[in-house]
Protein backbone atom coordinates (compact mmCIF):
# COMPACT_ATOMS: atom_id res chain seq x y z
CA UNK A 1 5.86 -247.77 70.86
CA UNK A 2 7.56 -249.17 67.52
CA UNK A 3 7.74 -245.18 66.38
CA UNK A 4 9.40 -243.89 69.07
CA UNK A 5 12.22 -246.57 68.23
CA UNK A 6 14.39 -244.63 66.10
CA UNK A 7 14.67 -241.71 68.72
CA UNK A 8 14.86 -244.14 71.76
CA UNK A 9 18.34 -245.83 69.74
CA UNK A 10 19.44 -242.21 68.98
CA UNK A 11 19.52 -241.07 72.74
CA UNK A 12 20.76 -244.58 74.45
CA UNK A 13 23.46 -244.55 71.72
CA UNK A 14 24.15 -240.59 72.50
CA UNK A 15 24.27 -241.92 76.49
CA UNK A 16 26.29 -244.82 75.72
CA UNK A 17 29.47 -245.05 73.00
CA UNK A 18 28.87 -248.54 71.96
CA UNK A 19 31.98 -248.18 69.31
CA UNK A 20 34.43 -250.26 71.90
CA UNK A 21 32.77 -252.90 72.08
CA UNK A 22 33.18 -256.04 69.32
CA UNK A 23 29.63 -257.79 69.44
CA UNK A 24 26.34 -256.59 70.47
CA UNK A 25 23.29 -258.98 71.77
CA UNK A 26 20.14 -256.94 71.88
CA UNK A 27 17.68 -259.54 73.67
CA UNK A 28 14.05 -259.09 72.61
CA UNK A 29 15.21 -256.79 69.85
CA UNK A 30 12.38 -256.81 67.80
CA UNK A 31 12.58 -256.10 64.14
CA UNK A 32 16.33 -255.00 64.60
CA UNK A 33 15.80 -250.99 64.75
CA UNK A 34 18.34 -250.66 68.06
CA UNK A 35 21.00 -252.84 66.27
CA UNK A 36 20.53 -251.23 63.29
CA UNK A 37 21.08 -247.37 64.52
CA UNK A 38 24.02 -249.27 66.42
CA UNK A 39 25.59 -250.78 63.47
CA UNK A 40 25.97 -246.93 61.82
CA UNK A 41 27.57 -245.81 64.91
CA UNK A 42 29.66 -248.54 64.92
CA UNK A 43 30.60 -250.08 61.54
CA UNK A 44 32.56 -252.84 62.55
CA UNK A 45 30.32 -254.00 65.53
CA UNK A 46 29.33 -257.63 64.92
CA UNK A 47 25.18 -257.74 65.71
CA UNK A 48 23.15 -260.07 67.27
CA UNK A 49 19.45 -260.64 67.96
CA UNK A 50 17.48 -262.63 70.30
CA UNK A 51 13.47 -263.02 70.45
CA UNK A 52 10.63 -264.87 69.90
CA UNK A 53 10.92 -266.81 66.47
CA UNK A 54 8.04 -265.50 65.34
CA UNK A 55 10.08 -262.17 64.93
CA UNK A 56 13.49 -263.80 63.17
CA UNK A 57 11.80 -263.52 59.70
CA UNK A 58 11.22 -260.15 60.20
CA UNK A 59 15.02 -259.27 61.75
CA UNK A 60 16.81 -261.37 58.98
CA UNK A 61 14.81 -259.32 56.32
CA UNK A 62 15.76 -255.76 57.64
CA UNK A 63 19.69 -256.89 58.03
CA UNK A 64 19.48 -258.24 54.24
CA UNK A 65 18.06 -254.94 53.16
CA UNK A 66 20.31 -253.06 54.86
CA UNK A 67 23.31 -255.05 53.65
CA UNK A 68 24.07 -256.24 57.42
CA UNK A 69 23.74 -260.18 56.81
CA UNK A 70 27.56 -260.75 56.90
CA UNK A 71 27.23 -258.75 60.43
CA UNK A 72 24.44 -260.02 62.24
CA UNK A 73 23.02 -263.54 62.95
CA UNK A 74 19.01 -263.69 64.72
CA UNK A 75 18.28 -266.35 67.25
CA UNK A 76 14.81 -267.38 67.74
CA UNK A 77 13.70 -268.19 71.41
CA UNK A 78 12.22 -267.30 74.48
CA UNK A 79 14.42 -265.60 77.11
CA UNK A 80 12.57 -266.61 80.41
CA UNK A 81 13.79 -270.50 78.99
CA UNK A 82 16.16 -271.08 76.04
CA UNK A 83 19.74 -269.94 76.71
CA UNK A 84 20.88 -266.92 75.38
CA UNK A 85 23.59 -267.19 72.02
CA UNK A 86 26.88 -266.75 73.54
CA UNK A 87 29.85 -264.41 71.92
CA UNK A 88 28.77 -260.76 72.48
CA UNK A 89 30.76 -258.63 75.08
CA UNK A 90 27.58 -256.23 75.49
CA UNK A 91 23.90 -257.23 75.55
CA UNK A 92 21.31 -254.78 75.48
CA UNK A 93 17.70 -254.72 77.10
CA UNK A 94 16.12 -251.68 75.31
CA UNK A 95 12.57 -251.53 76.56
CA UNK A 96 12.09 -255.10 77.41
CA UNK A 97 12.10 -255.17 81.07
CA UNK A 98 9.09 -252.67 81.89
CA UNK A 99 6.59 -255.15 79.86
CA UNK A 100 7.56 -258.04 82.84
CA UNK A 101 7.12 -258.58 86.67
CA UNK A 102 9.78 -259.02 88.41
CA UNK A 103 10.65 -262.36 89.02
CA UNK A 104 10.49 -262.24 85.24
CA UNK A 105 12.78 -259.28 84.90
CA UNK A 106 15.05 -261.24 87.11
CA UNK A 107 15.14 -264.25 84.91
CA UNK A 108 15.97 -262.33 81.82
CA UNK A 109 19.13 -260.46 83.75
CA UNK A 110 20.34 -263.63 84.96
CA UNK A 111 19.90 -264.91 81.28
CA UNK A 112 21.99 -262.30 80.04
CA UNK A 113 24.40 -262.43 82.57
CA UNK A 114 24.51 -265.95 81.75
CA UNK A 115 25.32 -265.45 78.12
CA UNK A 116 27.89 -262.38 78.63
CA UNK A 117 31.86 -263.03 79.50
CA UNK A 118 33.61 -262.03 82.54
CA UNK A 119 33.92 -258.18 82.15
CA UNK A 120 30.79 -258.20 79.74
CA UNK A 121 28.51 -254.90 79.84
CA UNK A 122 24.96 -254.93 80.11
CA UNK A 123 22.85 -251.93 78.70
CA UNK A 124 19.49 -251.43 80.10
CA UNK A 125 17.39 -248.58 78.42
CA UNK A 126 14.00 -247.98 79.84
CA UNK A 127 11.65 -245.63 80.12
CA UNK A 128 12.04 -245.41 84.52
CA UNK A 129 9.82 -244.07 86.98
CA UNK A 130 10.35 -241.20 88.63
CA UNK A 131 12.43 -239.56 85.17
CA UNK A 132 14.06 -236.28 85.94
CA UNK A 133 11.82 -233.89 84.53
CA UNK A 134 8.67 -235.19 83.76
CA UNK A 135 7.87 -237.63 86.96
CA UNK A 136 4.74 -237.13 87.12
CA UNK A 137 3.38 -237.59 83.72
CA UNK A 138 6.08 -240.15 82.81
CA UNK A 139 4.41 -242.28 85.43
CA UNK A 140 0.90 -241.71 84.51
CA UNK A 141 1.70 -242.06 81.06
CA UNK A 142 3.37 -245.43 81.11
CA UNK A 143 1.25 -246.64 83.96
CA UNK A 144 -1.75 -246.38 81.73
CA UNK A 145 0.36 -248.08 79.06
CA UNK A 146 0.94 -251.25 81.05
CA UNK A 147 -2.55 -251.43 82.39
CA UNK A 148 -3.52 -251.65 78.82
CA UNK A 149 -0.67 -254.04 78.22
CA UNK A 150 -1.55 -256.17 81.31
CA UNK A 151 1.30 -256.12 82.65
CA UNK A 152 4.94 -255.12 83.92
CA UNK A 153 6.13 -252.24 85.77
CA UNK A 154 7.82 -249.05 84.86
CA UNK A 155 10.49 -248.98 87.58
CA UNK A 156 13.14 -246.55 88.97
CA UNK A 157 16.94 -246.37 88.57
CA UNK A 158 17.03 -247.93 91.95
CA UNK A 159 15.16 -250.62 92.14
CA UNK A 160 16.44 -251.50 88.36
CA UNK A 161 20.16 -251.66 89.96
CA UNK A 162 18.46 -253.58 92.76
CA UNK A 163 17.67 -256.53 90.28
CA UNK A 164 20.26 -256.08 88.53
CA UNK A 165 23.09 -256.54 91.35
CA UNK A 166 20.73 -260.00 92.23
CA UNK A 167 21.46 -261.04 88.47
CA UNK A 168 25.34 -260.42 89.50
CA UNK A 169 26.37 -257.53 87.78
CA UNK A 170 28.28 -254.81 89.18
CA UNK A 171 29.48 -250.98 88.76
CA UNK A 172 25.57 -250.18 88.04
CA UNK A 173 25.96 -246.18 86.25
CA UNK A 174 22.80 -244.24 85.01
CA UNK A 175 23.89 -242.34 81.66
CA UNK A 176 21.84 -238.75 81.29
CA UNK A 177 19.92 -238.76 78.73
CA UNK A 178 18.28 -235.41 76.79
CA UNK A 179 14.68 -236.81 77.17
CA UNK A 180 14.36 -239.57 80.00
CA UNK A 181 10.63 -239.88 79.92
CA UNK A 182 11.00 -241.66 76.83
CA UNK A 183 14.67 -243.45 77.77
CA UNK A 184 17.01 -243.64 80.47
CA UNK A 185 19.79 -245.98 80.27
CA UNK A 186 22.02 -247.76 83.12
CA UNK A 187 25.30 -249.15 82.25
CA UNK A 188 26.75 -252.54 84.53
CA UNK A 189 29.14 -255.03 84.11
CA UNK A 190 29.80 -258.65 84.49
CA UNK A 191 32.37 -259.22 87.01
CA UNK A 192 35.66 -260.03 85.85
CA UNK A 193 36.86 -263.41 86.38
């Protein structure tokens, strides 16, 4: 999946201008590749990055060589328990939520609704079932991808939203995107005070 990174930040950055927004929290962002592509759309976007610390070496060393340090700061935790870092008015879920059940999917929304302000964004990019285009092999491809993952659930739009309104968020919005069996992306937002 790591390869397909670069063109999954290219089309949920196409879907979504993240250039009016101050910070960005990508939770379980990996190595950095989503904030990365985000931080050359956006030069003065302050980044931030949340996973397991096993990853936070790895982050912190792709900021530093791409002269982001100043930007970006890399928490180490796990999102189904430790608190999310506070500050960012949009957090970001880019292919996290497939690779979990449910409940667990539900924990991590309410975790980032947690961490966002009133009026915060949330940016879910997944790849969904049922993807204009390619339904059928979208969901036999990523079906057989979980099975070998053991685990989580390729999901559609709807029943995304569905969890998503249970987290608390609001004004749920799918953004097209040119290929949606790799990526689709929904917008929401934290209610305002």
């Amino acid at each position: 999946m790591s390869a397909s990174q670069p063109l999954v930040a290219d089309e949920v950055l196409d879907a979504y201008d993240i250039g009016a927004h101050r910070c960005l929290l990508d939770v379980g962002g990996g190595q950095g590749r989503f904030l990365l592509a985000a931080a050359q759309r956006a030069p003065r976007l302050q980044l931030q990055l949340f996973d397991l610390p096993g990853v936070v070496p790895a982050a912190c060393s792709a900021f530093a060589a791409a002269g982001l340090t100043a930007r970006s700061s890399v928490h180490g935790g796990d999102f189904t328990r430790d608190p999310l870092p506070q500050g960012a008015d949009i957090a970001s879920l880019v292919r996290v939520l497939y690779d979990h059940p449910d409940e667990r999917a539900l924990t991590i929304l309410r975790a980032v609704f947690a961490a966002l302000p009133p009026g915060g964004t949330l940016l879910v990019a997944e790849p969904m079932a049922d993807a204009t285009g390619a339904r059928r092999m979208g969901d036999a491809y990523f079906g057989f991808y979980l099975l070998a993952m053991h685990g989580g659930r390729s999901r559609t739009a709807a029943r995304l939203t569905e969890l998503m309104q249970q987290a608390g968020f609001t004004q749920i919005r799918e953004r097209a995107t040119p290929i949606p069996l790799q990526v689709s992306v929904l917008v929401a937002h934290k209610p305002s005070a």
